[in-house]
Protein backbone atom coordinates (compact mmCIF):
# COMPACT_ATOMS: atom_id res chain seq x y z
CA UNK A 1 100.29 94.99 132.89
CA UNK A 2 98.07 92.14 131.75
CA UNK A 3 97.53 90.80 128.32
CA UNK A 4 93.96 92.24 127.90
CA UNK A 5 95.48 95.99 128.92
CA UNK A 6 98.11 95.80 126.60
CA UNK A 7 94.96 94.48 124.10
CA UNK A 8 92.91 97.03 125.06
CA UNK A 9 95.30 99.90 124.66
CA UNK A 10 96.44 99.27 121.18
CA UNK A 11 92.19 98.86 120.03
CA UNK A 12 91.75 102.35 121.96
CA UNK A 13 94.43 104.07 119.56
CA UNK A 14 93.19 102.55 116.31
CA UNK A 15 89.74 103.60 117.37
CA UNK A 16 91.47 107.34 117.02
CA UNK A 17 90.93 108.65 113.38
CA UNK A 18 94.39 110.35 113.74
CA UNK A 19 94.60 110.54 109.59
CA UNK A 20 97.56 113.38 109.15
CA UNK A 21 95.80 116.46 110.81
CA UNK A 22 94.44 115.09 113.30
CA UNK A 23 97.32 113.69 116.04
CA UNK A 24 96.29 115.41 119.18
CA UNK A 25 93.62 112.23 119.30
CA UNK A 26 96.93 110.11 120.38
CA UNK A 27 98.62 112.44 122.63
CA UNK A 28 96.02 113.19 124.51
CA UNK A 29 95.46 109.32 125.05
CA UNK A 30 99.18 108.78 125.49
CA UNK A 31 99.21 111.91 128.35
CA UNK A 32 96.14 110.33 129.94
CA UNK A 33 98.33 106.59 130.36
CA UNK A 34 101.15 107.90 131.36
CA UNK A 35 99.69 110.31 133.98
CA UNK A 36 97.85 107.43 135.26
CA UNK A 37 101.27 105.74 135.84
CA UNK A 38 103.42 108.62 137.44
CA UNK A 39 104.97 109.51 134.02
CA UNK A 40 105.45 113.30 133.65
CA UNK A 41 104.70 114.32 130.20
CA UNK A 42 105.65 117.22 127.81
CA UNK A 43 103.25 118.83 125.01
CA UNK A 44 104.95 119.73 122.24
CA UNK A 45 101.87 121.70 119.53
CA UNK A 46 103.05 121.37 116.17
CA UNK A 47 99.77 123.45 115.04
CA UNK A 48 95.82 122.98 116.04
CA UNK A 49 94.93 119.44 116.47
CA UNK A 50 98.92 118.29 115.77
CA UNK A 51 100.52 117.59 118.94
CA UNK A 52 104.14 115.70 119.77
CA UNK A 53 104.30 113.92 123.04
CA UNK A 54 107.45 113.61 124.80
CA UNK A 55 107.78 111.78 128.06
CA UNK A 56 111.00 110.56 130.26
CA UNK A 57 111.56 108.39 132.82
CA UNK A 58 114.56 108.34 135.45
CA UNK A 59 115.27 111.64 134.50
CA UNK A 60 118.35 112.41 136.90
CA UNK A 61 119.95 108.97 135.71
CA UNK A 62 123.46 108.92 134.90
CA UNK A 63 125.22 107.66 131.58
CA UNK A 64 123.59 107.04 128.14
CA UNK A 65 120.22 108.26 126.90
CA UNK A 66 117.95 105.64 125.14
CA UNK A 67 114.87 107.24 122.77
CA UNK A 68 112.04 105.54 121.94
CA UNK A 69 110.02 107.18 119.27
CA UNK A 70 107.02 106.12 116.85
CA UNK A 71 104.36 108.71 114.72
CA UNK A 72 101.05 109.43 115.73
CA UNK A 73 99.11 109.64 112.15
CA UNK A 74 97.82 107.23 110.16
CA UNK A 75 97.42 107.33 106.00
CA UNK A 76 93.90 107.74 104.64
CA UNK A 77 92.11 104.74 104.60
CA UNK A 78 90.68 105.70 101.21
CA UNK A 79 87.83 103.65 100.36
CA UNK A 80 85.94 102.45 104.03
CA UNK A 81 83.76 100.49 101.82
CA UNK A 82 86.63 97.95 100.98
CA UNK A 83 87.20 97.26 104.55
CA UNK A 84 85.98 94.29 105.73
CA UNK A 85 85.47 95.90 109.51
CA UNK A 86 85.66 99.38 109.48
CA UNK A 87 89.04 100.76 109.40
CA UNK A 88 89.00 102.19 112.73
CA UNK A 89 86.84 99.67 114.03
CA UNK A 90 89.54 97.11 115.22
CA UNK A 91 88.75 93.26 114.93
CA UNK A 92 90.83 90.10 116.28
CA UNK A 93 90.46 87.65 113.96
CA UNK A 94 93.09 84.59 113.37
CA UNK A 95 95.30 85.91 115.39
CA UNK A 96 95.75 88.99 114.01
CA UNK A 97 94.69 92.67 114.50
CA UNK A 98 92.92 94.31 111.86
CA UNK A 99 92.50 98.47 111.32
CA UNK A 100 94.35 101.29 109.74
CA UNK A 101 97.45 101.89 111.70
CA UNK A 102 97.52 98.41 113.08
CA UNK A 103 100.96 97.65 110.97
CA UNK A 104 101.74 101.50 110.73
CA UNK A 105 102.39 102.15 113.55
CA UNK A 106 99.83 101.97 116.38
CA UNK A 107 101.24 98.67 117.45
CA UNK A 108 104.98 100.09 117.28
CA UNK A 109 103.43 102.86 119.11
CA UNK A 110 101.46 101.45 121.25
CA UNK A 111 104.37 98.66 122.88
CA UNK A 112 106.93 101.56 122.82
CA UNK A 113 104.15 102.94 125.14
CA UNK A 114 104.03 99.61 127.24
CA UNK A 115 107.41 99.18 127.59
CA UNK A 116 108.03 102.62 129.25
CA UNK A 117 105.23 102.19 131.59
CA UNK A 118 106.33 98.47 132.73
CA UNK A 119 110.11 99.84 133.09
CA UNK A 120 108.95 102.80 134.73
CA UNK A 121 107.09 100.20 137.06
CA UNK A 122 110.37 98.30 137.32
CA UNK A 123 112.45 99.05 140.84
CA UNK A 124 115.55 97.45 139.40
CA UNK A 125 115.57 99.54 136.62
CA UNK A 126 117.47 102.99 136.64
CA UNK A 127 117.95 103.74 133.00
CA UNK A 128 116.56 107.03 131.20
CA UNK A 129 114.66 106.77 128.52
CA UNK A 130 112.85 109.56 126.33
CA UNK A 131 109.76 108.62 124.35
CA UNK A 132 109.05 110.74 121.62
CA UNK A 133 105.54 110.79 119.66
CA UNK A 134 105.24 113.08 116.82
CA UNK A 135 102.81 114.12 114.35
CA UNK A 136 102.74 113.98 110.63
CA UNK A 137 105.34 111.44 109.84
CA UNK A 138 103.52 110.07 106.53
CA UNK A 139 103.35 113.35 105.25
CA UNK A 140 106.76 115.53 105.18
CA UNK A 141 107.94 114.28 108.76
CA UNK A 142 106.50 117.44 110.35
CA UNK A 143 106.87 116.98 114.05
CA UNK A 144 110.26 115.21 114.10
CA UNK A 145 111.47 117.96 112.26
CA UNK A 146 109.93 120.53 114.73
CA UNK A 147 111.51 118.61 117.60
CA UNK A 148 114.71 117.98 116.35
CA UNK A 149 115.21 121.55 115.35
CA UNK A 150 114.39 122.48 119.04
CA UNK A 151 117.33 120.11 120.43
CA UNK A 152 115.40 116.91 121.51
CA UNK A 153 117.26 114.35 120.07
CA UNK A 154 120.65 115.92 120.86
CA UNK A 155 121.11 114.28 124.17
CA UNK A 156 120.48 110.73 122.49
CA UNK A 157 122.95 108.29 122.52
CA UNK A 158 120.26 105.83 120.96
CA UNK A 159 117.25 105.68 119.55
CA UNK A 160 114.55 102.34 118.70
CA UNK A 161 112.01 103.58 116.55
CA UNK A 162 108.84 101.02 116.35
CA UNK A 163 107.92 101.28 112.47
CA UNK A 164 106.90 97.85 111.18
CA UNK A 165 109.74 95.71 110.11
CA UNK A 166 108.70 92.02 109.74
CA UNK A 167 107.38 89.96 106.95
CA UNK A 168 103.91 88.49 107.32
CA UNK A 169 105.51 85.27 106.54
CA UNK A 170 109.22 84.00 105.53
CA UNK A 171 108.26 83.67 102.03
CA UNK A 172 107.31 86.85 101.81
CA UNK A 173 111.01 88.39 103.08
CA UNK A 174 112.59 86.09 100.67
CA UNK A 175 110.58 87.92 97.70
CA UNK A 176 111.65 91.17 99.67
CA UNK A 177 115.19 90.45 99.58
CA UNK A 178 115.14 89.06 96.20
CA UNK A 179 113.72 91.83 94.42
CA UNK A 180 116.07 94.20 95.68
CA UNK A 181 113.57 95.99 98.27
CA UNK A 182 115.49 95.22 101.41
CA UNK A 183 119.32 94.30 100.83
CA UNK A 184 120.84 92.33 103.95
CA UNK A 185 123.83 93.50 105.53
CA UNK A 186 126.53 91.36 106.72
CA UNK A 187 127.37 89.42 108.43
CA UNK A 188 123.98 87.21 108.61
CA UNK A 189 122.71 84.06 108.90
CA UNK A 190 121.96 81.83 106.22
CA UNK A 191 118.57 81.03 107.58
CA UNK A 192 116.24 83.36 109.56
CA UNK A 193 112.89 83.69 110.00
CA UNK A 194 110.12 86.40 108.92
CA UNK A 195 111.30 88.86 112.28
CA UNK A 196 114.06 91.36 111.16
CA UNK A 197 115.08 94.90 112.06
CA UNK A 198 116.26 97.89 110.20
CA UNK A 199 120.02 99.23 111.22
CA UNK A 200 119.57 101.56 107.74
CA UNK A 201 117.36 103.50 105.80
CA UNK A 202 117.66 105.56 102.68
CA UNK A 203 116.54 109.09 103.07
CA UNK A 204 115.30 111.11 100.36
CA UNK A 205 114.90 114.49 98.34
CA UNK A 206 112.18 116.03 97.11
CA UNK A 207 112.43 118.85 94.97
CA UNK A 208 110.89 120.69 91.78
CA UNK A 209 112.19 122.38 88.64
CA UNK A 210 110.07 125.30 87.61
CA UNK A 211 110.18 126.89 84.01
CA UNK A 212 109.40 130.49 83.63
CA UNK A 213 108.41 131.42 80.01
CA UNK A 214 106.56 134.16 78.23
CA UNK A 215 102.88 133.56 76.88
CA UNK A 216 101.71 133.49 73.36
CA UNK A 217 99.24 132.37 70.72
CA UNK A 218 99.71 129.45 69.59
CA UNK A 219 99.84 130.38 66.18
CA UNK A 220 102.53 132.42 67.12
CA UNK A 221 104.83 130.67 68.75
CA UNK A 222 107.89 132.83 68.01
CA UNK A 223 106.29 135.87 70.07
CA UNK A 224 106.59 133.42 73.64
CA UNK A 225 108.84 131.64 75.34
CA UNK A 226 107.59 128.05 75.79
CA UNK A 227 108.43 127.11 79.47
CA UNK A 228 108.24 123.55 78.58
CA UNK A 229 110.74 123.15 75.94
CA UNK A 230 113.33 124.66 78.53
CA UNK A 231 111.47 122.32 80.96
CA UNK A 232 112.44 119.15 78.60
CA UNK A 233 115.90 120.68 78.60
CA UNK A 234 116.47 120.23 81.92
CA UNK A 235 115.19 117.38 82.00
CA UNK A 236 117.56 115.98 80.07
CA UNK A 237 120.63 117.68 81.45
CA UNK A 238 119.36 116.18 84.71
CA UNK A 239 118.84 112.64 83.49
CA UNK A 240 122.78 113.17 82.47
CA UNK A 241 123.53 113.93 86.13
CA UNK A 242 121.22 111.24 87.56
CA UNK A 243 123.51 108.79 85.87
CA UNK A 244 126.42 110.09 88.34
CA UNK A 245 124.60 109.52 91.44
CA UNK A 246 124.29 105.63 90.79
CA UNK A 247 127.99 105.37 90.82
CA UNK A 248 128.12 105.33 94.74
CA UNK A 249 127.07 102.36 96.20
CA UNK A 250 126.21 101.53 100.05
CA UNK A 251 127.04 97.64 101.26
CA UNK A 252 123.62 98.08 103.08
CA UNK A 253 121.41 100.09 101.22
CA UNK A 254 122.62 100.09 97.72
CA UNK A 255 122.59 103.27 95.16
CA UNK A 256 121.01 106.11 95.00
CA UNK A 257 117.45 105.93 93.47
CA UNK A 258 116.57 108.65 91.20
CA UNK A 259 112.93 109.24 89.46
CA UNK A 260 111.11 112.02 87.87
CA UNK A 261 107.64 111.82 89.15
CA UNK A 262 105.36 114.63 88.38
CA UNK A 263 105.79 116.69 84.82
CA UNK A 264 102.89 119.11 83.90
CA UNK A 265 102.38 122.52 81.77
CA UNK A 266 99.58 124.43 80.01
CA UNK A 267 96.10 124.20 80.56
CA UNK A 268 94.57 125.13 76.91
CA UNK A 269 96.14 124.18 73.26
CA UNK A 270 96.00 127.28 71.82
CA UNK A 271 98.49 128.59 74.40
CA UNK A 272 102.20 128.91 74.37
CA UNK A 273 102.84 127.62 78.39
CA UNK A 274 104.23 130.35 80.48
CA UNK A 275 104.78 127.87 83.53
CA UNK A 276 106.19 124.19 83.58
CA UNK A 277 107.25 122.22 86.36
CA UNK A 278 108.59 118.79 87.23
CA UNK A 279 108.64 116.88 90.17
CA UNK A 280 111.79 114.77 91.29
CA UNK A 281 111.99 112.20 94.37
CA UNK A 282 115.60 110.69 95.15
CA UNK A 283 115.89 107.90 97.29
CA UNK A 284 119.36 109.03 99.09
CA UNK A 285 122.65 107.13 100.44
CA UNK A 286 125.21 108.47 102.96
CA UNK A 287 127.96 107.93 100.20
CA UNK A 288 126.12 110.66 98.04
CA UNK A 289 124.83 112.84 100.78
CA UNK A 290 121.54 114.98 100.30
CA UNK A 291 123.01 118.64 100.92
CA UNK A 292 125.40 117.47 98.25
CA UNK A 293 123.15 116.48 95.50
CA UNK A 294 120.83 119.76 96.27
CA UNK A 295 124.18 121.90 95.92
CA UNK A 296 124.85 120.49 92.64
CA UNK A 297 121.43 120.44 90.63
CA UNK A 298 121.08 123.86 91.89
CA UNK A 299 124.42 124.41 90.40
CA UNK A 300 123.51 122.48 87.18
CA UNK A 301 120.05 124.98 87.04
CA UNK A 302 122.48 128.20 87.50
CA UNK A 303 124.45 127.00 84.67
CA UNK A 304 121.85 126.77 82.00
CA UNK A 305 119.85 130.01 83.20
CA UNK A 306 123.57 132.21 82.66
CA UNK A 307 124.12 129.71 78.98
CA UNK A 308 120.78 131.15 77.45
CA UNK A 309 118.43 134.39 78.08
CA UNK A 310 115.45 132.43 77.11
CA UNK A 311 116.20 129.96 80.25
CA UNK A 312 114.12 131.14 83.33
CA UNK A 313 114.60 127.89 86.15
CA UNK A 314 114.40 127.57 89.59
CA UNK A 315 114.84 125.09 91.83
CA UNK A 316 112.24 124.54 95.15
CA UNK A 317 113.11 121.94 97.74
CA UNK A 318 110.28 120.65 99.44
CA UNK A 319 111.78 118.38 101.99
CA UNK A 320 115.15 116.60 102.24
CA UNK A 321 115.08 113.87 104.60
CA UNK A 322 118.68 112.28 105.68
CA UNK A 323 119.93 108.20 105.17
CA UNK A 324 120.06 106.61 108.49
CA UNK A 325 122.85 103.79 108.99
CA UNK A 326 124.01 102.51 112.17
CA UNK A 327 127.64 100.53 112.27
CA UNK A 328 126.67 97.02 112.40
CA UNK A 329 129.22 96.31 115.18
CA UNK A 330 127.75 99.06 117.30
CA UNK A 331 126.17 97.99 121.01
CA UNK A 332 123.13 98.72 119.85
CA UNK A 333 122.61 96.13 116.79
CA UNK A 334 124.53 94.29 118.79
CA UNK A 335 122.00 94.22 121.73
CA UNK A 336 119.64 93.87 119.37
CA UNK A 337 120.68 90.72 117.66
CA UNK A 338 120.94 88.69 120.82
CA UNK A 339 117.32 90.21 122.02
CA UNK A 340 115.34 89.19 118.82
CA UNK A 341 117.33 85.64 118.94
CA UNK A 342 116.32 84.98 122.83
CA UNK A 343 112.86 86.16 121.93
CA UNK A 344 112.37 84.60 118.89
CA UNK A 345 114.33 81.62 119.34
CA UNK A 346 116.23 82.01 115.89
CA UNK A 347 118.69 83.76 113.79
CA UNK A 348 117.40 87.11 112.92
CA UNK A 349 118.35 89.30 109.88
CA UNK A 350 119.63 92.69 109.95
CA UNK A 351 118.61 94.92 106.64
CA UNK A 352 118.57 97.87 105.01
CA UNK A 353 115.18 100.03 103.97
CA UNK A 354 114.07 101.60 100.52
CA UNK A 355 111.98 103.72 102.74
CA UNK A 356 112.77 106.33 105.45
CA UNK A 357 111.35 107.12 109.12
CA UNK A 358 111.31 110.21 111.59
CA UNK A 359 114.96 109.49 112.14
CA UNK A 360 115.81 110.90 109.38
CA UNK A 361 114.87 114.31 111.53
CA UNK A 362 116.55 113.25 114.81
CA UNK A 363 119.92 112.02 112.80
CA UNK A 364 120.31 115.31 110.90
CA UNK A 365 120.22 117.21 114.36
CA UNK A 366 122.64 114.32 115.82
CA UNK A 367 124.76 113.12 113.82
CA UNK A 368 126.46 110.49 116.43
CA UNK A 369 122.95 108.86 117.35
CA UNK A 370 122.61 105.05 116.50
CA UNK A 371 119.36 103.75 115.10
CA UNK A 372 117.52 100.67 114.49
CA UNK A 373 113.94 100.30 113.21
CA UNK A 374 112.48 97.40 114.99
CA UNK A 375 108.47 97.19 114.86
CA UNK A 376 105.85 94.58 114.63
CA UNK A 377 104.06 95.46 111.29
CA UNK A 378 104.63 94.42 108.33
CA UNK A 379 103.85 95.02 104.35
CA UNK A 380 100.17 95.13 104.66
CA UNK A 381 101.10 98.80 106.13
CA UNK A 382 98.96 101.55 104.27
CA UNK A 383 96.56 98.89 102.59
CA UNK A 384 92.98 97.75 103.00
CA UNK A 385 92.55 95.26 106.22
CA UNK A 386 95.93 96.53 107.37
CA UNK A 387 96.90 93.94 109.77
CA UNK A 388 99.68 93.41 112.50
CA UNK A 389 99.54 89.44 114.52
CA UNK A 390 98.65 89.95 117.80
CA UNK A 391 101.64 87.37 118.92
CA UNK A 392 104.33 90.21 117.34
CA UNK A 393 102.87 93.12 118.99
CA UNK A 394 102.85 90.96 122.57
CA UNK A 395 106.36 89.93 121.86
CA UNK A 396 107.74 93.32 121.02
CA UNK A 397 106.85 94.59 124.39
CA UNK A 398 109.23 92.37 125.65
CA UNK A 399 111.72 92.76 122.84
CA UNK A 400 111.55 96.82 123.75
CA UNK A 401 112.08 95.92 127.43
CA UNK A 402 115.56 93.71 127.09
CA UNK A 403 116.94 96.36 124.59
CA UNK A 404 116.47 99.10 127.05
CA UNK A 405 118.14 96.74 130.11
CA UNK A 406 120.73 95.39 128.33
CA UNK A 407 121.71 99.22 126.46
CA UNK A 408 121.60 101.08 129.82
CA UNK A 409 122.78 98.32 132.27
């Protein structure tokens, strides 16, 4: 495939307003390509309009199982009016690529895409791969989560998932690593440039505390139950517990990252509340696993409900999203090292992520698959004039190419 095609395909996906709802856009694309290059596909429907794509090649192959896998949807652009092109109207400028998704992660996408076609393509090559595109990853990780609960990532012995993990420039890594947003792992060189990969992530928890009271005038406050003092309660009892979790510490992703994020009751002053609720988001290590944490503030909530009749909690989780860390001796950081050095011609750096990806889904379900996050975007991701450089997106193509020849050889 030519330059301008590999161009061409990554402006045709931006063009797709595939804001979380709206995914089929991208399959449908993807299922197009890859029927145009003798690529049998699989439709996987989340829901109307949300579609996961699934394609293999060399399907009878023998020995390990490589997955490629990026998301579909793209976050809101917000306001269109701050953009200086249109966000889905995608401009080359400089030497970069400018629309929503071009960081996050219609480039990943895109050269995941590229890559399977070209080895596909590629006599010599014998290895199977499965490329996985799923819907609804900036929003709850929907279709990861469908497809891993159906058994697609079992078979995996490794997985590449194209999220952006470069720095626009090296100064801006530096500032990344020194504020404690990525922490290196080591062994690494002293001096790298701006290209990196991810062979960790944090995962997370998302839950809320609900309060239960009894209504009441506010002049008479002794005939309710006021859902948010027993709300503040736990609140505090948690904050007690939070201070636990930080204990544990990973050597590539650090502690556990507890915050209270969303804390609301009543709607009118002369009401005793009857309802309070409070919104918690932990950022999660393997050291201090989720299921453990979830067993234990739902044990802390049981606790004060049976110390006092006037407590009325309950505990929702919304989503619970593993950590991902891969062994940094494993083949596949290893491969990966000496790919992204050939490429790049440097020293690379290996970190670990504040933030999480679909593998959180695909881990849970497997939990001897090996990950790295390896994408050309980088922290312009979600913002107005989201950019990627067109040299990184070129350049992973290749970099997705050696992995797979070099892990399946």
């Amino acid at each position: 495939m030519d330059k301008q095609e590999r161009l061409s395909i990554l402006d045709d996906i931006i063009k797709l307003q595939t804001v979380n709802g709206h995914e089929k856009l991208v399959a449908d694309y993807l299922k197009e390509l890859f029927d145009q290059h003798g690529i049998e596909t699989e439709l996987n429907e989340v829901e109307e309009n949300r579609v996961n794509l699934i394609a293999t090649i060399n399907k009878d192959a023998q020995g390990p199982i490589l997955g490629f896998t990026g998301h579909e949807d793209v976050v809101d652009p917000v306001d269109e009016s701050q953009w200086n092109y249109g966000a889905f109207n995608p401009k080359h400028i400089d030497g970069k690529i400018i629309g929503r998704g071009a960081s996050d992660m219609k480039s990943g996408l895109s050269a995941l895409a590229i890559a399977l076609i070209e080895l596909n393509d590629d006599s010599e090559f014998n290895g199977k791969i499965k490329f996985i595109a799923t819907v609804g990853e900036e929003k709850g990780e929907t279709g990861a989560k469908q497809l891993a609960s159906q058994g697609y990532a079992n078979d995996l012995n490794a997985l590449i998932v194209g999220e952006p993990s470069n720095g626009s420039s090296q100064m801006v890594i530096d500032k990344l690593v020194g504020s404690g947003m990525l922490n290196i792992a080591q062994p690494n060189p002293d001096k790298f440039g701006r290209h990196s990969f991810f062979a960790a992530h944090k995962g997370s928890v998302d839950y809320r505390v609900i309060s239960h009271g009894k209504a009441a005038h506010s002049s008479m406050p002794q005939a309710g139950i006021n859902a948010l003092d027993n709300l503040v309660e736990s609140y505090n009892q948690q904050k007690e517990y939070f201070n636990t979790l930080t204990n544990a510490v990973d050597d590539m992703l650090g502690k556990t990252i507890p915050a209270v994020t969303v804390f609301k009751a009543g709607d009118q002053p002369n009401t005793i509340p009857d309802y309070a609720e409070m919104g918690v988001k932990l950022r999660t290590i393997p050291e201090f696993n989720n299921d453990k944490i979830i067993e234990q503030v739902q044990a802390l909530i049981k606790k004060m409900n049976e110390a006092d009749p006037k407590m009325n909690l309950e505990m929702v989780v919304d989503s619970s999203n593993w950590p991902v860390k891969t062994d940094l001796n494993s083949k596949l950081v290893t491969i990966g090292r000496d790919v992204y050095e050939k490429v790049w011609g440097q020293k690379n750096v290996v970190v670990g992520a504040p933030g999480g990806t679909d593998a959180s889904q695909f881990v849970a379900a497997n939990h001897d698959l090996d990950v790295i996050v390896a994408g050309p975007g980088n922290e312009s991701a979600h913002q107005v004039n989201e950019f990627v450089f067109e040299d990184d997106y070129l350049q992973y193509i290749t970099i997705y190419k050696e992995i797979a020849k070099k892990y399946l050889a």
